[in-house]
C-alpha atoms as a PDB file:
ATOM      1  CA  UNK A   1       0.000   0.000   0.000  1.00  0.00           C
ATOM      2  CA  UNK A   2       1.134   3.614  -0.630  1.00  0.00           C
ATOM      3  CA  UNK A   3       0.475   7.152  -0.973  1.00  0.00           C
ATOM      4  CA  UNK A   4       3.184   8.543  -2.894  1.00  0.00           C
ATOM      5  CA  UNK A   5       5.167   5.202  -2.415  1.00  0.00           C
ATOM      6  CA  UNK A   6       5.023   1.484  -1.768  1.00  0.00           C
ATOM      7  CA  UNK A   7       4.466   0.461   2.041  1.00  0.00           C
ATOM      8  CA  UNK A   8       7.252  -1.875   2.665  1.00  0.00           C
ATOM      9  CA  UNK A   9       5.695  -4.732   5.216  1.00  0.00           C
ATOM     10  CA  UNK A  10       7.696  -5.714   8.338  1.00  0.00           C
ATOM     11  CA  UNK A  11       7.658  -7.211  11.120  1.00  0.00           C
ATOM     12  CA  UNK A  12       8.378  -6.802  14.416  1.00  0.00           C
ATOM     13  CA  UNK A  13       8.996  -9.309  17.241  1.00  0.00           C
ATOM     14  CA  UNK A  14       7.887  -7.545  20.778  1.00  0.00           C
ATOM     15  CA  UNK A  15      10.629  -7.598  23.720  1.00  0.00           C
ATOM     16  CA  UNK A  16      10.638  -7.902  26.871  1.00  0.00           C
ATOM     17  CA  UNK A  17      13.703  -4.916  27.550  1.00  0.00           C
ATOM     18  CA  UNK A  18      15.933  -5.718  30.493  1.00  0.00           C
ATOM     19  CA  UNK A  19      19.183  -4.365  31.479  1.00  0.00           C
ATOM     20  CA  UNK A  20      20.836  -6.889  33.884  1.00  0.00           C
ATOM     21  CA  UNK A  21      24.421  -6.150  34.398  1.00  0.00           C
ATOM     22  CA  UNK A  22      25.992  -9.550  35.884  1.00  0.00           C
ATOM     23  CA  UNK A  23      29.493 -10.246  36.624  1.00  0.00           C
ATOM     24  CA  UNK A  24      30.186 -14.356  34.993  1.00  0.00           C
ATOM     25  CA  UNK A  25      32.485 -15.927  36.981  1.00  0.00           C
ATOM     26  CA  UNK A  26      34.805 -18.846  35.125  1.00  0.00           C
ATOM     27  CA  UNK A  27      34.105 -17.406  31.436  1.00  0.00           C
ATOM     28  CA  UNK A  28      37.528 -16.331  31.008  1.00  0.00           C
ATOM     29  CA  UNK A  29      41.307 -16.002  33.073  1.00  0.00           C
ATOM     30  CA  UNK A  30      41.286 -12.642  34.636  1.00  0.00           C
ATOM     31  CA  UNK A  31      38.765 -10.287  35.025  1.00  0.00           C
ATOM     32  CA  UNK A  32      35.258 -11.481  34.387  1.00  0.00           C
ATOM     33  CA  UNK A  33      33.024 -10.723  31.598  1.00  0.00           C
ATOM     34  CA  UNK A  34      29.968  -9.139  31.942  1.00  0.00           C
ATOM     35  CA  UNK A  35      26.393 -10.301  30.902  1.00  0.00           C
ATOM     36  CA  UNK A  36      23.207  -7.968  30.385  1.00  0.00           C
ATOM     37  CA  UNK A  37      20.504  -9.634  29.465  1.00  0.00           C
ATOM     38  CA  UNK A  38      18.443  -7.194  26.674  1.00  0.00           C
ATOM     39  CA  UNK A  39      15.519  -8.773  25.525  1.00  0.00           C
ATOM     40  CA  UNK A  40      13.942 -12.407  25.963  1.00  0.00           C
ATOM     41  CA  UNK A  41      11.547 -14.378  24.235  1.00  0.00           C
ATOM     42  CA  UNK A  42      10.515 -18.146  23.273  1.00  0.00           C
ATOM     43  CA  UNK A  43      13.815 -20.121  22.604  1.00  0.00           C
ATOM     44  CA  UNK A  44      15.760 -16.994  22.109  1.00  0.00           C
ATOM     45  CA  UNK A  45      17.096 -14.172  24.200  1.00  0.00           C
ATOM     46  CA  UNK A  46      19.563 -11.113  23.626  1.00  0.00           C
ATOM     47  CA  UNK A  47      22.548 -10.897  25.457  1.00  0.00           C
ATOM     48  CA  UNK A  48      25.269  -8.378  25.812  1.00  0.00           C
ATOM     49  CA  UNK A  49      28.697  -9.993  27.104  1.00  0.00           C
ATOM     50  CA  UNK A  50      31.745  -7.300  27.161  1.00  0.00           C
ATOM     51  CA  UNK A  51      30.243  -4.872  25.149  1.00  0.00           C
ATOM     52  CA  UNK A  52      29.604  -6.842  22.267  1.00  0.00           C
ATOM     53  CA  UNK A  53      25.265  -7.965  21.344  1.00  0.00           C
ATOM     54  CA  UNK A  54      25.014 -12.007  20.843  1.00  0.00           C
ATOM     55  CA  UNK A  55      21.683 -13.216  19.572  1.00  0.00           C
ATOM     56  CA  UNK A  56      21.393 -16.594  20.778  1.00  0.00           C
ATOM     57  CA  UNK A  57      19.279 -19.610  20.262  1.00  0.00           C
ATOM     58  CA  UNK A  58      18.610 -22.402  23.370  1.00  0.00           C
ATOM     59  CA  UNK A  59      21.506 -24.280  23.204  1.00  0.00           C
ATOM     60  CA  UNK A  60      23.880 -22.129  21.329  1.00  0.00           C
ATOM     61  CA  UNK A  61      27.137 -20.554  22.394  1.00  0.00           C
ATOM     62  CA  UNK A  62      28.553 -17.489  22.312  1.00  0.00           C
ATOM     63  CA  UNK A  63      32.326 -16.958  21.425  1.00  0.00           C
ATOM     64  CA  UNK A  64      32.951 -15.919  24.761  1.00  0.00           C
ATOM     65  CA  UNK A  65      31.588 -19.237  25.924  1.00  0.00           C
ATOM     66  CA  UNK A  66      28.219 -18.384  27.402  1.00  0.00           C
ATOM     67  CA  UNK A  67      25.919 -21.032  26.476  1.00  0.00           C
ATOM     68  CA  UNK A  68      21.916 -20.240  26.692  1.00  0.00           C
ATOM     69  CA  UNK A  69      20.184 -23.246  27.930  1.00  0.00           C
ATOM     70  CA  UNK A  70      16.709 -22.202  28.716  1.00  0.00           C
ATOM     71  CA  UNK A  71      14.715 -18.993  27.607  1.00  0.00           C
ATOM     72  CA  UNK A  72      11.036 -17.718  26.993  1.00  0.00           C
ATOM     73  CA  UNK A  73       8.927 -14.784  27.564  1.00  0.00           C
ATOM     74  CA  UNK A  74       9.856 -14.510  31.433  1.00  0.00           C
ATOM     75  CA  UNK A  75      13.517 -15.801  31.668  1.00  0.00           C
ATOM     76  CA  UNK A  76      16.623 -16.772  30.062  1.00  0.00           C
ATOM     77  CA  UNK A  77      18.868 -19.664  31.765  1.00  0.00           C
ATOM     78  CA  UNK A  78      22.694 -19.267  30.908  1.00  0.00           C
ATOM     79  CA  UNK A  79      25.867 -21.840  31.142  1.00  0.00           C
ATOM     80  CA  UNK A  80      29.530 -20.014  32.037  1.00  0.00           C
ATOM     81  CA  UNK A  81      31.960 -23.065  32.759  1.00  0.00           C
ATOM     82  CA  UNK A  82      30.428 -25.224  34.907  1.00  0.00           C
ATOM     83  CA  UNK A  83      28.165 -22.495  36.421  1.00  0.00           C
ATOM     84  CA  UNK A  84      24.310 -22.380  35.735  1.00  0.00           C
ATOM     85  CA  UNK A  85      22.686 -18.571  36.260  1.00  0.00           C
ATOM     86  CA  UNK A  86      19.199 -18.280  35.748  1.00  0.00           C
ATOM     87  CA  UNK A  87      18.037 -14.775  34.888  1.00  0.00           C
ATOM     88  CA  UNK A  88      14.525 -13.524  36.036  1.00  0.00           C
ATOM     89  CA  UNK A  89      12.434  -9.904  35.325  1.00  0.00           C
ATOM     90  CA  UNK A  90      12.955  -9.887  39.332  1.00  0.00           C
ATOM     91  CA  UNK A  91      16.627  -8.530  38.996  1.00  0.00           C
ATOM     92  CA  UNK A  92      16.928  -8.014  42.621  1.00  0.00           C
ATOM     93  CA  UNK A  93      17.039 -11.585  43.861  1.00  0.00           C
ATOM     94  CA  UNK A  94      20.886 -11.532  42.278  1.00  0.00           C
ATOM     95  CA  UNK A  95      21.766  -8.483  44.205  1.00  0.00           C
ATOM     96  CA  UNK A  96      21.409  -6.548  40.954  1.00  0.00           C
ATOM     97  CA  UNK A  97      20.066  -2.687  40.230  1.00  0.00           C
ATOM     98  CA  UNK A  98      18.948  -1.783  37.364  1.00  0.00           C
ATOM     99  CA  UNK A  99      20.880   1.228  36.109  1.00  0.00           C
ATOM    100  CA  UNK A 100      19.319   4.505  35.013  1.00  0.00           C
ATOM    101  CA  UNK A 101      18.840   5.346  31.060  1.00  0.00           C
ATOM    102  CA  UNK A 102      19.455   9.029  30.012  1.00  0.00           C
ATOM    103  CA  UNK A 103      17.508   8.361  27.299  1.00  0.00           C
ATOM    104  CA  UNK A 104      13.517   6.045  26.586  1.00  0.00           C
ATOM    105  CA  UNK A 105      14.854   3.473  23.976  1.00  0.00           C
ATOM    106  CA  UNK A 106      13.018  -0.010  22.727  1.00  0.00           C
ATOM    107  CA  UNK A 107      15.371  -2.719  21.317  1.00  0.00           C
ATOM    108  CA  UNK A 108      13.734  -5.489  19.218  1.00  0.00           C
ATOM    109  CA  UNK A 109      15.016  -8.672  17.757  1.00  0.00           C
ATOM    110  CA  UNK A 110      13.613 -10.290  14.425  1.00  0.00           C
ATOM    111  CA  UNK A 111      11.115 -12.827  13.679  1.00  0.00           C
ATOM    112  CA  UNK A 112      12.581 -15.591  11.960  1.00  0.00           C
ATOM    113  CA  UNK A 113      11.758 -14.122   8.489  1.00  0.00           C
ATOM    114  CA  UNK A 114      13.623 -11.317   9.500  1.00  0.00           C
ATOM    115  CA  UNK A 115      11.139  -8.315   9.969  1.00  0.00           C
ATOM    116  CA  UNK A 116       9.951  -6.644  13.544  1.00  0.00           C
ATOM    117  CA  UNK A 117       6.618  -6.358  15.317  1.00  0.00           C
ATOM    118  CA  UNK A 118       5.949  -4.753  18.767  1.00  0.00           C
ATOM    119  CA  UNK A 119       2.736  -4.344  20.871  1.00  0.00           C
ATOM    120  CA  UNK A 120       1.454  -1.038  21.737  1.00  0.00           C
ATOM    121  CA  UNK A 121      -1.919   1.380  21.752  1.00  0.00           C
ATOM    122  CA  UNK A 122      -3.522   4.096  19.478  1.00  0.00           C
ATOM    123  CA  UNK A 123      -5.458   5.882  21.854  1.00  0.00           C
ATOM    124  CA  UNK A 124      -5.085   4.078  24.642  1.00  0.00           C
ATOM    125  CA  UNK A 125      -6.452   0.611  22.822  1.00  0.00           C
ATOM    126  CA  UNK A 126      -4.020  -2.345  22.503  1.00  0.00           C
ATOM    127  CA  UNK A 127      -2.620  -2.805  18.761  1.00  0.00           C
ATOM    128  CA  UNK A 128      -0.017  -4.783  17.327  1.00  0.00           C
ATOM    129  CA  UNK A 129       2.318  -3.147  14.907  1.00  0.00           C
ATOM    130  CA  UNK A 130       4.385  -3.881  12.209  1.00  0.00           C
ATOM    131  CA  UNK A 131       7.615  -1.823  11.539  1.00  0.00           C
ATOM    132  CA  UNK A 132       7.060   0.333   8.102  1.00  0.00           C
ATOM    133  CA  UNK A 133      10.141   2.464   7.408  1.00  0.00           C
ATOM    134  CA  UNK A 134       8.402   2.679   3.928  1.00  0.00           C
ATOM    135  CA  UNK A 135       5.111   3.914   5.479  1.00  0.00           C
ATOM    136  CA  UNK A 136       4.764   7.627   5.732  1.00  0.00           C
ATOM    137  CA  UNK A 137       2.461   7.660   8.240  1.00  0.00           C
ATOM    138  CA  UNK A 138       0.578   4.922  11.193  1.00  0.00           C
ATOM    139  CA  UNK A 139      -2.051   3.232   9.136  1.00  0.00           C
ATOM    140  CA  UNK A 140      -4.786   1.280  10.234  1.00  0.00           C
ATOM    141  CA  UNK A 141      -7.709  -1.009   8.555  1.00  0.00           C
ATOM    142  CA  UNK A 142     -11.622  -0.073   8.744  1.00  0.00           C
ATOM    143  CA  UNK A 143     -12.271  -3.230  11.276  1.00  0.00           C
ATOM    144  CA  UNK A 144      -9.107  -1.989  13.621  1.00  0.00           C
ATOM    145  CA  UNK A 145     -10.288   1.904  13.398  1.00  0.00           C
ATOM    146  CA  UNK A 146     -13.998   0.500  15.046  1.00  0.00           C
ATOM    147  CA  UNK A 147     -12.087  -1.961  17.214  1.00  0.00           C
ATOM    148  CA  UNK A 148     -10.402   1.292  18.403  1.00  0.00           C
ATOM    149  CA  UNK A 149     -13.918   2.976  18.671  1.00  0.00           C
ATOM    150  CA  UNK A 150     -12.617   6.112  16.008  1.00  0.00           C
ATOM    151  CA  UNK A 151     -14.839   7.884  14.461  1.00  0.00           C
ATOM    152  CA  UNK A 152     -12.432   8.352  11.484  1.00  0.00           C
ATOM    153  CA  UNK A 153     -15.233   9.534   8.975  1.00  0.00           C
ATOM    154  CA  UNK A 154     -16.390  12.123  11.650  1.00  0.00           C
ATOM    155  CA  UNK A 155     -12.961  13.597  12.677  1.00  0.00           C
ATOM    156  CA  UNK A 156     -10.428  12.593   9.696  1.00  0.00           C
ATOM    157  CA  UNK A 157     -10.758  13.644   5.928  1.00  0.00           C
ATOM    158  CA  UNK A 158     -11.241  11.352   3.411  1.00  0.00           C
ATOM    159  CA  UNK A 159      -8.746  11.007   0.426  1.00  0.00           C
ATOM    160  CA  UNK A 160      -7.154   7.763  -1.405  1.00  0.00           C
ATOM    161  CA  UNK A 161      -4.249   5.086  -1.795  1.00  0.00           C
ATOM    162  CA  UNK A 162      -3.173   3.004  -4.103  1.00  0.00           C
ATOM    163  CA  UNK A 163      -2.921  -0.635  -2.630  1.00  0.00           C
ATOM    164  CA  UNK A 164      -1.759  -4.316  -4.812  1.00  0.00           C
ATOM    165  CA  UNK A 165      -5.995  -4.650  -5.302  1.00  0.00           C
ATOM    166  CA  UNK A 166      -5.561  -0.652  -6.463  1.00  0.00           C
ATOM    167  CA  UNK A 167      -7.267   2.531  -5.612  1.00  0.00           C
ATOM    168  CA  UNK A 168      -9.338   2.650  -2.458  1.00  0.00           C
ATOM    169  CA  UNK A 169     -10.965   5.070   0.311  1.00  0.00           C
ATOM    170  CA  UNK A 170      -9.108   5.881   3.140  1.00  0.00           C
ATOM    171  CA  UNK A 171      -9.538   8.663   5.725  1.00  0.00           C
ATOM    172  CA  UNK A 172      -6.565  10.781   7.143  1.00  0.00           C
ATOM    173  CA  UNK A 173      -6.661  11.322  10.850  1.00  0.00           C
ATOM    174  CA  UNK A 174      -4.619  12.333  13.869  1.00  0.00           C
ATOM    175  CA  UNK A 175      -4.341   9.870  17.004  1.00  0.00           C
ATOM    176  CA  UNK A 176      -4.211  11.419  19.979  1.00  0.00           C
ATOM    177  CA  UNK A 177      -1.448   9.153  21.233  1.00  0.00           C
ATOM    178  CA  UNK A 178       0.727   5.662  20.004  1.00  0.00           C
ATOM    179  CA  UNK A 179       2.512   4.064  21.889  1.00  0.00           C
ATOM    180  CA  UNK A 180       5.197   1.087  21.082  1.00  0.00           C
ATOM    181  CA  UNK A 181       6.161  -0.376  24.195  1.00  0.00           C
ATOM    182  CA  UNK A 182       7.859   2.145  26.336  1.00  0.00           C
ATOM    183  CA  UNK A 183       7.932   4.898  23.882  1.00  0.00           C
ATOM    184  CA  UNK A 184       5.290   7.110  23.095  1.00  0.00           C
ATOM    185  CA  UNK A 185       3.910   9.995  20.945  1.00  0.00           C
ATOM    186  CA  UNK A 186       0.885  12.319  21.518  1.00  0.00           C
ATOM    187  CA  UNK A 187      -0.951  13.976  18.256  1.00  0.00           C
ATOM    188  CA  UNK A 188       0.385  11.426  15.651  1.00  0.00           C
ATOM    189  CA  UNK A 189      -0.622  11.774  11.906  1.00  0.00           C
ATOM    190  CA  UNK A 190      -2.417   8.256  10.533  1.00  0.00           C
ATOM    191  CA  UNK A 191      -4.787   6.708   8.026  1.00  0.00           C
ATOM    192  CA  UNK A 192      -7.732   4.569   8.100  1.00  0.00           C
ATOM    193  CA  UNK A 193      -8.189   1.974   5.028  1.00  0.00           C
ATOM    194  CA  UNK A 194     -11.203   0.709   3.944  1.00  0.00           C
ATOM    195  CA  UNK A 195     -11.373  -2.686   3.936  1.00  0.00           C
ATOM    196  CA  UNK A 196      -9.279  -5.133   5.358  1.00  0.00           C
ATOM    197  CA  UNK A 197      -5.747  -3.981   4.196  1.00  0.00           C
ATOM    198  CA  UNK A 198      -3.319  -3.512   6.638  1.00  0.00           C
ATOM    199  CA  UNK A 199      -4.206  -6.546   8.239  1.00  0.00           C
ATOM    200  CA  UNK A 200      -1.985  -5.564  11.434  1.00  0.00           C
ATOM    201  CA  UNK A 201      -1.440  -2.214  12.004  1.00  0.00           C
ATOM    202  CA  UNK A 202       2.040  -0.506  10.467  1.00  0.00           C
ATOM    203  CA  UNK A 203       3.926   1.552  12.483  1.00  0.00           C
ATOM    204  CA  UNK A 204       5.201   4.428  10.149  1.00  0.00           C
ATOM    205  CA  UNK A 205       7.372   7.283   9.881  1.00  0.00           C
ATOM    206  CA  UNK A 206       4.622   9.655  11.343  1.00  0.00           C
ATOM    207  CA  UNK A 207       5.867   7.413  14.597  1.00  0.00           C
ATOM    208  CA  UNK A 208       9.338   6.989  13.535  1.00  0.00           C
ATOM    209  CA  UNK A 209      10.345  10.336  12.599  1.00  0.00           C
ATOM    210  CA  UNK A 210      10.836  11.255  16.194  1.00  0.00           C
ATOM    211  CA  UNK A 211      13.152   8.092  17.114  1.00  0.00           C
ATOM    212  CA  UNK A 212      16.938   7.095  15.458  1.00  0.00           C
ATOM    213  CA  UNK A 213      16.840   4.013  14.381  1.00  0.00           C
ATOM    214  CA  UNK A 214      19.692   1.775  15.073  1.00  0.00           C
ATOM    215  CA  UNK A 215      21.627  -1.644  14.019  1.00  0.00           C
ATOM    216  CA  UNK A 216      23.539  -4.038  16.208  1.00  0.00           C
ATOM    217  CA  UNK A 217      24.034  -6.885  13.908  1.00  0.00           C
ATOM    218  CA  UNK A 218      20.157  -8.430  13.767  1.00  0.00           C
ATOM    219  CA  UNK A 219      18.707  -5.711  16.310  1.00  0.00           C
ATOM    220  CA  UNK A 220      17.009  -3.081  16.043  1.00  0.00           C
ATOM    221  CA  UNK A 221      17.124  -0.361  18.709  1.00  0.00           C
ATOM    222  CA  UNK A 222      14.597   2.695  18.863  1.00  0.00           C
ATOM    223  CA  UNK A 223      16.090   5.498  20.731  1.00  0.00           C
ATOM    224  CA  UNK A 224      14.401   8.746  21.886  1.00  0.00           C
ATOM    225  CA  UNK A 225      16.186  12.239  20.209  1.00  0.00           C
END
């Protein structure tokens, strides 16, 4: 779909963000390494160990010889040596504080195809987006806009985009507020399709504009200006 361009489709995978700083005794000779754990989810989890991001799988191994062994939308369960640390959202049962950011940022991993979702609102009302650098503004379908109890053909003005089944209505309108996890906007320019097209919600540059978007290897960080 596009207004002056194609929407390019993505996909985002929503993350759990932690920062878990955690000294790993027996990685290497010396002075330990340190683990933060970034972002967990099913058979997967993000790690950061000296400085450098590690995507792993369960059972996989990092380089610096942290092995994950257990992970999934509340945990992650690493192997150092012959030590076995379980990480938990409850960072204060290792002694741990979480330290202060200067800055809001959201860091998301891919889905196995490669594109980025994340959960958040439009209005206050739960929606699930899709990442849309392509996308010039937040665009939702008729069916999500009444979910969402809009009133799109009262309050927005109606106009047209070309989509792969052609020309059809849509209405331009500003949401109050979207959110994508922890960041969030207030007075954000969208659209409302007619008909069934996006099928989830895309999460444009309307939204994206006001974040830098950057690249560690497969993830995708969202940090506040």
């Amino acid at each position: 779909m596009r207004e002056t361009g194609s929407f390019k489709r993505g996909t985002m995978f929503a993350l759990r963000a932690l920062c878990i700083a955690l000294p790993l005794a027996g990685a290497h000779a010396g002075a330990p390494p340190r683990l933060a754990l970034q972002g967990v989810f099913p058979d997967r989890a993000i790690l950061l160990i000296d400085g450098v991001t590690r995507v792993l799988a369960v059972g996989a191994a990092s380089p610096e010889g942290v092995t994950l062994v257990e992970a999934n939308l509340e945990r992650a369960k690493v192997q150092v040596g012959t030590e076995l640390i379980e990480l938990t959202l409850d960072s204060a049962r290792y002694g741990i504080s979480q330290p202060p950011r200067a800055l809001a940022s959201l860091k998301l991993a891919p889905e196995n195809n490669g594109h980025y979702f994340v959960d958040g609102t439009i209005n206050g009302a739960s929606v699930r987006f899709l990442v849309d650098t392509g996308a010039t503004v937040v665009a939702i379908n008729r069916d999500t806009a009444r979910r969402l109890g809009l009133l799109y053909r009262t309050d927005g003005h109606a106009g047209q985009i070309e989509t792969a089944s052609g020309l059809v209505d849509a209405w331009y309108v500003t949401f109050e507020s979207v959110t994508a996890r922890t960041l969030s906007l207030k007075r954000v320019e969208g659209v409302v399709v007619e008909g069934e097209y996006p099928s989830t919600a895309l999460l444009g540059q309307s939204f994206l504009n006001a974040f830098t978007l950057k690249r560690e290897g497969p993830v995708l960080e969202l940090l506040a200006r």
